[in-house]
Protein backbone atom coordinates (compact mmCIF):
# COMPACT_ATOMS: atom_id res chain seq x y z
CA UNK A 1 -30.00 -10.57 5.94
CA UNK A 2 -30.04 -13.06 2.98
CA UNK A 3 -34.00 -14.46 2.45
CA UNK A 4 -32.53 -18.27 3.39
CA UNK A 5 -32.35 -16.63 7.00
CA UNK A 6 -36.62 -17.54 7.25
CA UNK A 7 -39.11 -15.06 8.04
CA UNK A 8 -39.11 -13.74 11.68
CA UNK A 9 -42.49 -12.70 13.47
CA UNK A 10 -41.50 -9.55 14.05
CA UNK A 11 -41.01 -8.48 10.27
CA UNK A 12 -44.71 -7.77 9.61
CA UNK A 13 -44.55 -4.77 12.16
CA UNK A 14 -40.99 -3.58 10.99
CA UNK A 15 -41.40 -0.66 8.54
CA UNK A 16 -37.78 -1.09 6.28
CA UNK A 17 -38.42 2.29 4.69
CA UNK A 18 -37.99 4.29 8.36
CA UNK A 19 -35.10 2.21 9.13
CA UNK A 20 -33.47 3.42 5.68
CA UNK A 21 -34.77 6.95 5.97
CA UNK A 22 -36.91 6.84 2.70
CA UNK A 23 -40.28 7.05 1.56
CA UNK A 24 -42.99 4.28 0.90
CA UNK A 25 -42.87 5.63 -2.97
CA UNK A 26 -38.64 6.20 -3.39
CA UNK A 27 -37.07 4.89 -6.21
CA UNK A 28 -34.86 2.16 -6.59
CA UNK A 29 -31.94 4.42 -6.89
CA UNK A 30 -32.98 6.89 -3.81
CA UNK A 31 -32.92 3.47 -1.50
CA UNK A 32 -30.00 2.29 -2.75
CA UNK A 33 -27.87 5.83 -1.96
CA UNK A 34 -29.17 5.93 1.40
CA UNK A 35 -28.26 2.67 2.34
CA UNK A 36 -25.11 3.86 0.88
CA UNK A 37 -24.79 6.54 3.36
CA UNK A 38 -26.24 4.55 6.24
CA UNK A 39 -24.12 1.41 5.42
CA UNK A 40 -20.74 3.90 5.56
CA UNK A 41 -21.80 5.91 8.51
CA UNK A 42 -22.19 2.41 10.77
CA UNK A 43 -19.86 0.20 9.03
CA UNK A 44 -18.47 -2.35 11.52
CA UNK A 45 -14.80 -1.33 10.36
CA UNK A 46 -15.02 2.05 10.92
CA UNK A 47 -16.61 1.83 14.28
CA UNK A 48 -14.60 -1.27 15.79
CA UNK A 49 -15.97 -0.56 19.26
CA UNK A 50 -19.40 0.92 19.21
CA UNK A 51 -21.72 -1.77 19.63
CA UNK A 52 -24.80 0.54 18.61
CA UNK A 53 -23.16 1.19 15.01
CA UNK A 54 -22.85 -2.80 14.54
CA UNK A 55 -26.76 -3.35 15.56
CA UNK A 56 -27.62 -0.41 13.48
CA UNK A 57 -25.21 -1.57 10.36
CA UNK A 58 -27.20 -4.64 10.80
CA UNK A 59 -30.60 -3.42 10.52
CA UNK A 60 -29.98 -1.20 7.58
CA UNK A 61 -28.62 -4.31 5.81
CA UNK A 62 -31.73 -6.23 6.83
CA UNK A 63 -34.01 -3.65 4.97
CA UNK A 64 -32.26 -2.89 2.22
CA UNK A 65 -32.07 -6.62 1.48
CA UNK A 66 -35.77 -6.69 1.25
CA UNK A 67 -37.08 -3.02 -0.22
CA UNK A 68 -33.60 -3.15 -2.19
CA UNK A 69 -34.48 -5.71 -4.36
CA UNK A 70 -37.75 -4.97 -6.79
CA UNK A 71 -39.13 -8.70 -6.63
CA UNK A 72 -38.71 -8.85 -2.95
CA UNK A 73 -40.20 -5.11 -2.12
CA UNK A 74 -43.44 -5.67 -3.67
CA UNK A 75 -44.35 -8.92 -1.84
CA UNK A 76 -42.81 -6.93 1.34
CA UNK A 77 -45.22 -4.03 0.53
CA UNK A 78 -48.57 -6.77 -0.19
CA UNK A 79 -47.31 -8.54 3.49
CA UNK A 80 -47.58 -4.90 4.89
CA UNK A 81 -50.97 -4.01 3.62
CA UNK A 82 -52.39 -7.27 4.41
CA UNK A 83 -51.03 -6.99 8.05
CA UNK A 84 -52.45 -3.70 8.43
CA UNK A 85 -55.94 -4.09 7.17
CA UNK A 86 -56.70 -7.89 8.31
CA UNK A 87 -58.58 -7.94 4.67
CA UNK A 88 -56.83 -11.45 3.38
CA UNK A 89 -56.90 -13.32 6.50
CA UNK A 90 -59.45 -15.30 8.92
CA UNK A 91 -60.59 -13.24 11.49
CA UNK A 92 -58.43 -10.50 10.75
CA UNK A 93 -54.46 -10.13 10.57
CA UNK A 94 -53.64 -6.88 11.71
CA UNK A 95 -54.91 -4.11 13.69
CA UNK A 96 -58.28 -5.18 15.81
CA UNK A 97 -59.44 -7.65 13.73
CA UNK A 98 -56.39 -9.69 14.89
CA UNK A 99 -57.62 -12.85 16.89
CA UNK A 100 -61.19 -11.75 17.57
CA UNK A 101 -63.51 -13.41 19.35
CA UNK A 102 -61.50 -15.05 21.72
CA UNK A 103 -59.89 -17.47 18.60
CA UNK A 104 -56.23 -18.49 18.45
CA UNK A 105 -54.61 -18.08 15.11
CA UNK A 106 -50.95 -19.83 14.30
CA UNK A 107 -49.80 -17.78 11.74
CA UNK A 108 -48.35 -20.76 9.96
CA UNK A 109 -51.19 -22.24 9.71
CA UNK A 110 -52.81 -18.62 8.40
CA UNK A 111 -50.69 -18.57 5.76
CA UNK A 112 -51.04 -22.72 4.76
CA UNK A 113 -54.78 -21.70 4.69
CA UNK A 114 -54.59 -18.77 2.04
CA UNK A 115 -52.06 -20.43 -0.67
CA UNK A 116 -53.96 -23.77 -0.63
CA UNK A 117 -53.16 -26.56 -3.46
CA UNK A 118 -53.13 -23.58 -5.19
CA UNK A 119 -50.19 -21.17 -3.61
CA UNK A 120 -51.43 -17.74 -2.75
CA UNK A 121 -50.15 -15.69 0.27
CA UNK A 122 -48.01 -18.66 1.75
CA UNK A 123 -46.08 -19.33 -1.98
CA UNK A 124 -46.08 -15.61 -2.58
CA UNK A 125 -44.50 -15.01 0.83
CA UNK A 126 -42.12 -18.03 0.27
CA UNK A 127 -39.23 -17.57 -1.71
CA UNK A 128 -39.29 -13.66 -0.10
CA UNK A 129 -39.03 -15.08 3.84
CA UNK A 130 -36.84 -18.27 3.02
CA UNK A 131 -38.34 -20.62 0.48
CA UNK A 132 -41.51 -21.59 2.32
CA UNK A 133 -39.98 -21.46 5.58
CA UNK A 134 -42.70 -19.73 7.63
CA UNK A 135 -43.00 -17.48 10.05
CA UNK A 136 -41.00 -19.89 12.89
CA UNK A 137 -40.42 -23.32 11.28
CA UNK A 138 -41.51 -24.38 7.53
CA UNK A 139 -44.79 -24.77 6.39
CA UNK A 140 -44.23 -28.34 4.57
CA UNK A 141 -42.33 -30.86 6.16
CA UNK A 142 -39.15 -32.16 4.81
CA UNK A 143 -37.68 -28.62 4.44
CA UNK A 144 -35.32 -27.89 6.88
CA UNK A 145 -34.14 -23.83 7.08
CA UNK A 146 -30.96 -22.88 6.07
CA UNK A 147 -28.92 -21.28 8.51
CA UNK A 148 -25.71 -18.88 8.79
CA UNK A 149 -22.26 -19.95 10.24
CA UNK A 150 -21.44 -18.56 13.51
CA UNK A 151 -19.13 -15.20 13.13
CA UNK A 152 -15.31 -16.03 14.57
CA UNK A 153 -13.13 -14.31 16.29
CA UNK A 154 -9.16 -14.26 16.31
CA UNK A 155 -6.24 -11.78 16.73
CA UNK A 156 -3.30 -11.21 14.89
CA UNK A 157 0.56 -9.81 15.74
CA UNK A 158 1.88 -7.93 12.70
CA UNK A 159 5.29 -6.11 12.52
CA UNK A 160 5.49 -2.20 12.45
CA UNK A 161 6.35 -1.86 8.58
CA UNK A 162 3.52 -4.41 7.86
CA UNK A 163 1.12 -2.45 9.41
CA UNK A 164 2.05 0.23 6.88
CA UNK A 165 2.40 -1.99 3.63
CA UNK A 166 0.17 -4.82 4.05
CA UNK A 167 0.88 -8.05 4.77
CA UNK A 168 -0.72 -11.67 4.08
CA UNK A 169 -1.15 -13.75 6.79
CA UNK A 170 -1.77 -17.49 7.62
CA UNK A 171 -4.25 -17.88 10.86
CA UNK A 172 -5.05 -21.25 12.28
CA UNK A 173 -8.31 -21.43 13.05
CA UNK A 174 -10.36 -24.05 15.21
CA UNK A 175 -14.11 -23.90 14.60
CA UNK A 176 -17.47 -26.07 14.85
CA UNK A 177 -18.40 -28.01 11.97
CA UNK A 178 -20.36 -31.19 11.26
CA UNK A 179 -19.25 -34.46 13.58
CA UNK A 180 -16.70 -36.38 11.03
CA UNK A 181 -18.55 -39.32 12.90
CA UNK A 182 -22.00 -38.97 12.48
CA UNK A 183 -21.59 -36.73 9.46
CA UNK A 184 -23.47 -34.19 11.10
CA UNK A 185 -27.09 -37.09 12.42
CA UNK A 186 -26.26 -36.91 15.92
CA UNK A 187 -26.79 -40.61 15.42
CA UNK A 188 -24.41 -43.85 16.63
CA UNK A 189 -23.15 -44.67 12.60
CA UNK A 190 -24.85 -47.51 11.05
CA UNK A 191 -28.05 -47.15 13.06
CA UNK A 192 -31.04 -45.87 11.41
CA UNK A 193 -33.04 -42.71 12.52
CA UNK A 194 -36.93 -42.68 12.73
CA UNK A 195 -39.51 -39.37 12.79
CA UNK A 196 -39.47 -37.59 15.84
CA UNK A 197 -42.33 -38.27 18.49
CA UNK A 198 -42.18 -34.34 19.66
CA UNK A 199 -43.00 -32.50 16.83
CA UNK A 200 -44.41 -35.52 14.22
CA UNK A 201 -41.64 -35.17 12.27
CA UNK A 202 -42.04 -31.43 11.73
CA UNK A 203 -39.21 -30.09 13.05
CA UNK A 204 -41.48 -27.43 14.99
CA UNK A 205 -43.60 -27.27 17.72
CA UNK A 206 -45.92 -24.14 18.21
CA UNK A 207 -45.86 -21.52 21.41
CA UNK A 208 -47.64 -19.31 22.40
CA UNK A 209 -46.32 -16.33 23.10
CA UNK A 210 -49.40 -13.95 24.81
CA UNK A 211 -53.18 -13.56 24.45
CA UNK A 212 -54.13 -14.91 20.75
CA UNK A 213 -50.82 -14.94 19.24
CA UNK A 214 -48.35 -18.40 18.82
CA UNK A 215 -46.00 -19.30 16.73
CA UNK A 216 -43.55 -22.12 15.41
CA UNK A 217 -40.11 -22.73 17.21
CA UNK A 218 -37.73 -25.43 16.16
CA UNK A 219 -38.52 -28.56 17.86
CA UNK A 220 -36.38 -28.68 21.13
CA UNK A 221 -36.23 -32.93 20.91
CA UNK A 222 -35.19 -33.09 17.51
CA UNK A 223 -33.29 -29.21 16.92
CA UNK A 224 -35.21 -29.08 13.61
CA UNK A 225 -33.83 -32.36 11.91
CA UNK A 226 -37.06 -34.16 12.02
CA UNK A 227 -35.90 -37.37 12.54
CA UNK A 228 -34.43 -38.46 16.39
CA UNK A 229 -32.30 -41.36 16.89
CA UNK A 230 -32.09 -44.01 19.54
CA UNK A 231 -29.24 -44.22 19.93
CA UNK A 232 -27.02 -40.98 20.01
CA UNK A 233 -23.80 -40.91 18.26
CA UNK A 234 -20.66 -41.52 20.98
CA UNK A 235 -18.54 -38.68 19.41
CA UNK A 236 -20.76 -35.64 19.75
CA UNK A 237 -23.41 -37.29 22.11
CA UNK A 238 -26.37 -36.51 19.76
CA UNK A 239 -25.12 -32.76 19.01
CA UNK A 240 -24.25 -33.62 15.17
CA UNK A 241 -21.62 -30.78 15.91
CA UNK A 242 -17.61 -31.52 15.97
CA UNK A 243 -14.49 -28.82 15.56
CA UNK A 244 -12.67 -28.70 12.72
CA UNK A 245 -8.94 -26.97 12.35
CA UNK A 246 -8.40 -24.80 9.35
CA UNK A 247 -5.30 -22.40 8.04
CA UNK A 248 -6.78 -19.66 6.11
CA UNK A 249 -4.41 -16.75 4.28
CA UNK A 250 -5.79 -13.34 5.54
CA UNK A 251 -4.68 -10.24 4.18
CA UNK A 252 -4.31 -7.27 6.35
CA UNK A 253 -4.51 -3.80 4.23
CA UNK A 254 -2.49 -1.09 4.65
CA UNK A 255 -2.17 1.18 7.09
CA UNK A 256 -4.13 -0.96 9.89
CA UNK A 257 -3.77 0.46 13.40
CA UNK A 258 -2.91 -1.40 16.69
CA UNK A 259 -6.00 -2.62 18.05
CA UNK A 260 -8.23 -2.26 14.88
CA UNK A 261 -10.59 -5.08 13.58
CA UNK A 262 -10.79 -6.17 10.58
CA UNK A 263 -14.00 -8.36 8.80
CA UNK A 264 -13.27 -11.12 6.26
CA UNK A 265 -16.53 -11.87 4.54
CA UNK A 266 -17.48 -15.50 4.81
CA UNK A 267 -14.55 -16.65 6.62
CA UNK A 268 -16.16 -17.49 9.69
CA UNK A 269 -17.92 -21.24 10.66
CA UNK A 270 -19.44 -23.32 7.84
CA UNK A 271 -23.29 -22.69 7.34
CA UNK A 272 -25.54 -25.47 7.61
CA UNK A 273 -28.40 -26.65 5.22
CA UNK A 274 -26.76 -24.21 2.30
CA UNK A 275 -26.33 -21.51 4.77
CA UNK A 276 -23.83 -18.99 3.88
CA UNK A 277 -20.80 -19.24 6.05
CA UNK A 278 -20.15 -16.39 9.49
CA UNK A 279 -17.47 -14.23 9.07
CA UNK A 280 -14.11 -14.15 10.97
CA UNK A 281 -13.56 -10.63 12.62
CA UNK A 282 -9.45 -10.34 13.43
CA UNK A 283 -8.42 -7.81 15.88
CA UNK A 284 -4.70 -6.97 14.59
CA UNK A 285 -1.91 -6.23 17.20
CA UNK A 286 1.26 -4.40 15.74
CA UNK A 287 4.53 -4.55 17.59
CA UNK A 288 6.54 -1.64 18.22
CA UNK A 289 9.34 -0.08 16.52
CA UNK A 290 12.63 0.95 17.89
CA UNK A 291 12.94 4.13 16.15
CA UNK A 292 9.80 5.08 14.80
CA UNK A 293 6.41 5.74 16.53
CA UNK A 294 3.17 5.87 14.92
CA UNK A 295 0.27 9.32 15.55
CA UNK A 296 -2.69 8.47 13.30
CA UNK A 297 -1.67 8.51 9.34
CA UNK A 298 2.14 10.11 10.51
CA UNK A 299 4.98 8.62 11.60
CA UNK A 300 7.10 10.04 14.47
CA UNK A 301 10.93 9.65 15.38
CA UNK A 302 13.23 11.82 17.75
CA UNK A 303 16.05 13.66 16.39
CA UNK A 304 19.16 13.62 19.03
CA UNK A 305 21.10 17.14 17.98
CA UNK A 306 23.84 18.99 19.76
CA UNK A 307 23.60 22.48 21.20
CA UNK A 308 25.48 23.92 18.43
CA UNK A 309 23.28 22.50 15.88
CA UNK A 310 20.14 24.27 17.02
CA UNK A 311 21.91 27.64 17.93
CA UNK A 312 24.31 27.89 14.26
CA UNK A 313 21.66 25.80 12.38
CA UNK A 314 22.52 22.44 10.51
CA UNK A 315 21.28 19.75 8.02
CA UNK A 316 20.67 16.69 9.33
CA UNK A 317 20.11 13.16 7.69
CA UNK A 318 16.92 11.42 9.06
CA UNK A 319 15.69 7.37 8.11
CA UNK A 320 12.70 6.57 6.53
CA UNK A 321 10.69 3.52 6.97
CA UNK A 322 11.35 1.47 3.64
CA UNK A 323 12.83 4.55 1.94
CA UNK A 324 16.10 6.26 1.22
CA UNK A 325 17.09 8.65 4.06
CA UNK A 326 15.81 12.75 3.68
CA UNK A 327 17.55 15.85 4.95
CA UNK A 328 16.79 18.01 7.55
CA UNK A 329 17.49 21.87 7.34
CA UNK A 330 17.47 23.70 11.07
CA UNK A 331 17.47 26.70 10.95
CA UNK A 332 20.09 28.92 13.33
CA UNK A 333 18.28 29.35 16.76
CA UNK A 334 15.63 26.48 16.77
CA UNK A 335 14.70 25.68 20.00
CA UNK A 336 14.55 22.28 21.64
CA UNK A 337 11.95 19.93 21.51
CA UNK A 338 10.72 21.52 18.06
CA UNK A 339 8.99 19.10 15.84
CA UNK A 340 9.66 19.33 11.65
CA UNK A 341 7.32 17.62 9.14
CA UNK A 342 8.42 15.96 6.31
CA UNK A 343 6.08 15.64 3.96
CA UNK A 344 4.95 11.82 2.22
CA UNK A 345 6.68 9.96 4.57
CA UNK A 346 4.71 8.72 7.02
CA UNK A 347 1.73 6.23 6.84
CA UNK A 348 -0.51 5.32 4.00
CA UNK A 349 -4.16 6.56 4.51
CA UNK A 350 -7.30 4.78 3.90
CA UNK A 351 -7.22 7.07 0.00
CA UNK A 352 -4.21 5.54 -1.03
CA UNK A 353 -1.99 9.10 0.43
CA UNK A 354 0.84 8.85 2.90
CA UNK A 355 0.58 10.89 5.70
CA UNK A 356 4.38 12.82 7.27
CA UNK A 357 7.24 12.14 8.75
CA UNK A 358 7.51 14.44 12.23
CA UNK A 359 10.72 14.69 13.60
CA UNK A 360 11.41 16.45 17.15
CA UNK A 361 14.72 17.47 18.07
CA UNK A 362 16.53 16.73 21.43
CA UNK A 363 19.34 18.13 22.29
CA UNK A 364 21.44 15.62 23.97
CA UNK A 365 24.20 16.67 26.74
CA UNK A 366 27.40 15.01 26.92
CA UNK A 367 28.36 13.53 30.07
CA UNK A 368 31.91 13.92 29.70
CA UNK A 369 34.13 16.85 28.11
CA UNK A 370 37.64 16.62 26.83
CA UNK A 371 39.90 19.43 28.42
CA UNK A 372 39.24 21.30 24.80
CA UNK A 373 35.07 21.39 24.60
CA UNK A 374 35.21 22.15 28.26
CA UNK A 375 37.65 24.96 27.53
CA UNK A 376 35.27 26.56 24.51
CA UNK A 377 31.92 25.84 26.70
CA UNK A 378 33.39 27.87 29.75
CA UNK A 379 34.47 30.29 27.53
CA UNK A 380 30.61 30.35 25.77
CA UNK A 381 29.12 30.68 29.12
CA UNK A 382 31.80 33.43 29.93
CA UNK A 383 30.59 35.36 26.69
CA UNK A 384 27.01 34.68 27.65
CA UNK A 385 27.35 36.09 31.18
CA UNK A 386 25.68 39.12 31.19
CA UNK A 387 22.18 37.26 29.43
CA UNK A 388 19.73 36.92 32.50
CA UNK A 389 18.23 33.96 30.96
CA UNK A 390 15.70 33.65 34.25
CA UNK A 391 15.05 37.44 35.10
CA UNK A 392 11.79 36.39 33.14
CA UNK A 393 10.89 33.30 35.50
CA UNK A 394 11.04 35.63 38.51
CA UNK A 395 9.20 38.03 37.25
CA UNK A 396 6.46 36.25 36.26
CA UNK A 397 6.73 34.23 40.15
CA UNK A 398 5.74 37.64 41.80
């Protein structure tokens, strides 16, 4: 989570060491290798459908963020201490010196109270949990929180052999954006806008939310803005929100799979306020192939061979996706429905190496004879007469 996100309540009771599997006293460099590990083990692209990898991904990205970066991890570990011990705060912050005596704290107003004209815990806190933003809304008015794009979502039809080598796409994509009318005000143009009744121009109001403990949420009559107008603008009806169409170039990497997802950093809505922008997530569809079929990294294709073939051996030519064709040897006597691997010739892997080529072999029947191969297969079965091919199958009945 990027510190323009504004600090959330709940981060003075999170402990970002557990969720990264490291101690209070690691070293930059132990933190940073197990986020590593924990950012691999739950990526989003390796675990396209498991919902609990994606929360946990997300977590381990919000610590690391924080206890990752020096500055950041020491005001992290004075926020901690104060929260625990209630030492730097009126009527205590954490533990059961919190609200005593029947008093209601707002922890903006907490923190206002301890930096002062002079900064302390509120400007020390600031730039850590979004530049003064607060625990719910801003401490200072006039500062509006910067917020992330919304994450997209789209799917893609690629050809077989793209899926393999890559390809670059062009996606049209139709997301919300600022209204081109209102230029994002939510006000009728050429009207002017004046401080919001609701929240004084604050852009929060405060809740409680149980026993001694409220906070700041953005102002529901103004979203935040601080400033309300009287007359709403007839495009987006107040909203300050409009679509926008975009074509984007996407590339698709090697070797995808049918139904995998892919992420594209940043590529998602616009952020607003200097917000970074979400990111577009593109499930990729890839359409058959009339000859080839796809088993993980390998590529599969079926071999139609004659009965001779198997039983006196052969070499056969086989096609390769993209490449020049390879040759089979069969061995005398290989059964039906045997599958060869050809080595290199199959998919590319996420490494860089190509999985195989497996090719089965089918022996295909002919429906019709000419006087002469019915002549030589009735005299083969005439030779073979005395074989009892299914004494076996009996047998084995009972």
């Amino acid at each position: 989570m990027s510190s323009t996100d504004g600090f959330r309540a709940d981060w003075a009771q999170k402990d970002f060491y557990a969720v990264l599997g490291v101690s209070k006293d690691a070293t930059t460099d132990a933190i940073k290798k197990a986020y590593r590990k924990l950012a691999r083990e739950n990526h989003p692209d390796s675990h396209p459908d498991d919902t609990a990898k994606h929360e946990r991904f997300k977590a381990v990205a919000e610590a690391y963020d924080v206890v990752g970066d020096p500055d950041k991890r020491a005001k992290y570990d004075e926020m901690r201490r104060l929260y625990a011990s209630g030492g730097g705060f009126p009527g205590g912050f954490g533990g059961a010196g919190f609200g005593g005596g029947g008093q209601t704290f707002n922890l903006d107003d907490l923190l206002r109270q301890q930096g002062g004209a002079g900064g302390g815990i509120g400007d020390m806190f600031g730039d850590l949990f979004g530049g003064g933003g607060g625990f719910g809304g801003g401490f200072g008015r006039g500062r509006r929180r910067a917020t992330a794009g919304a994450d997209v979502e789209t799917s893609a039809t690629i050809g077989f052999a793209d899926a393999l080598d890559g390809v670059t796409i062009s996606l049209r994509l139709t997301s919300e954006s600022a209204c081109e009318s209102c230029r994002g005000t939510g006000g009728k143009p050429g009207t002017k806008p004046h401080t919001c009744p609701q929240c004084d121009g604050a852009g929060y109001v405060t809740a409680g939310v149980g026993g001694a403990f409220s906070i700041n949420e953005t102002c529901p009559a103004c979203g935040g803005r601080q400033m309300v107008y009287d007359d709403p603008c007839p495009t987006c009806h107040g909203t300050g929100r409009g679509s926008s169409a975009r074509t984007i170039s996407a590339r698709i990497p090697a070797g995808v799979k049918d139904g995998q997802r892919i992420r594209l950093r940043g590529k998602g809505g616009p952020g607003e306020n200097g917000g970074p922008a979400g990111d577009l997530y593109v499930t990729v569809k890839v359409q058959g192939h009339p000859v080839f079929g796809r088993k993980g990294e390998h590529l599969t294709i079926d071999v139609p061979v004659s009965f001779d073939e198997l039983a006196l051996g052969a070499e056969i030519k086989l096609p390769t996706l993209g490449g020049a064709p390879v040759t089979l040897k069969v061995p005398a006597g290989t059964p039906n429905g045997r599958t060869f691997r050809v080595r290199g010739k199959g998919a590319p892997g996420p490494d860089g190496s190509r999985g195989d080529l497996l090719a089965t072999v089918e022996v295909q029947v002919p429906a019709v004879l000419n006087a002469e191969a019915r002549a030589a297969v009735e005299a083969y079965r005439a030779a073979m007469s005395g074989t009892p091919l299914r004494t076996k199958l009996f047998d084995t009945a009972g």
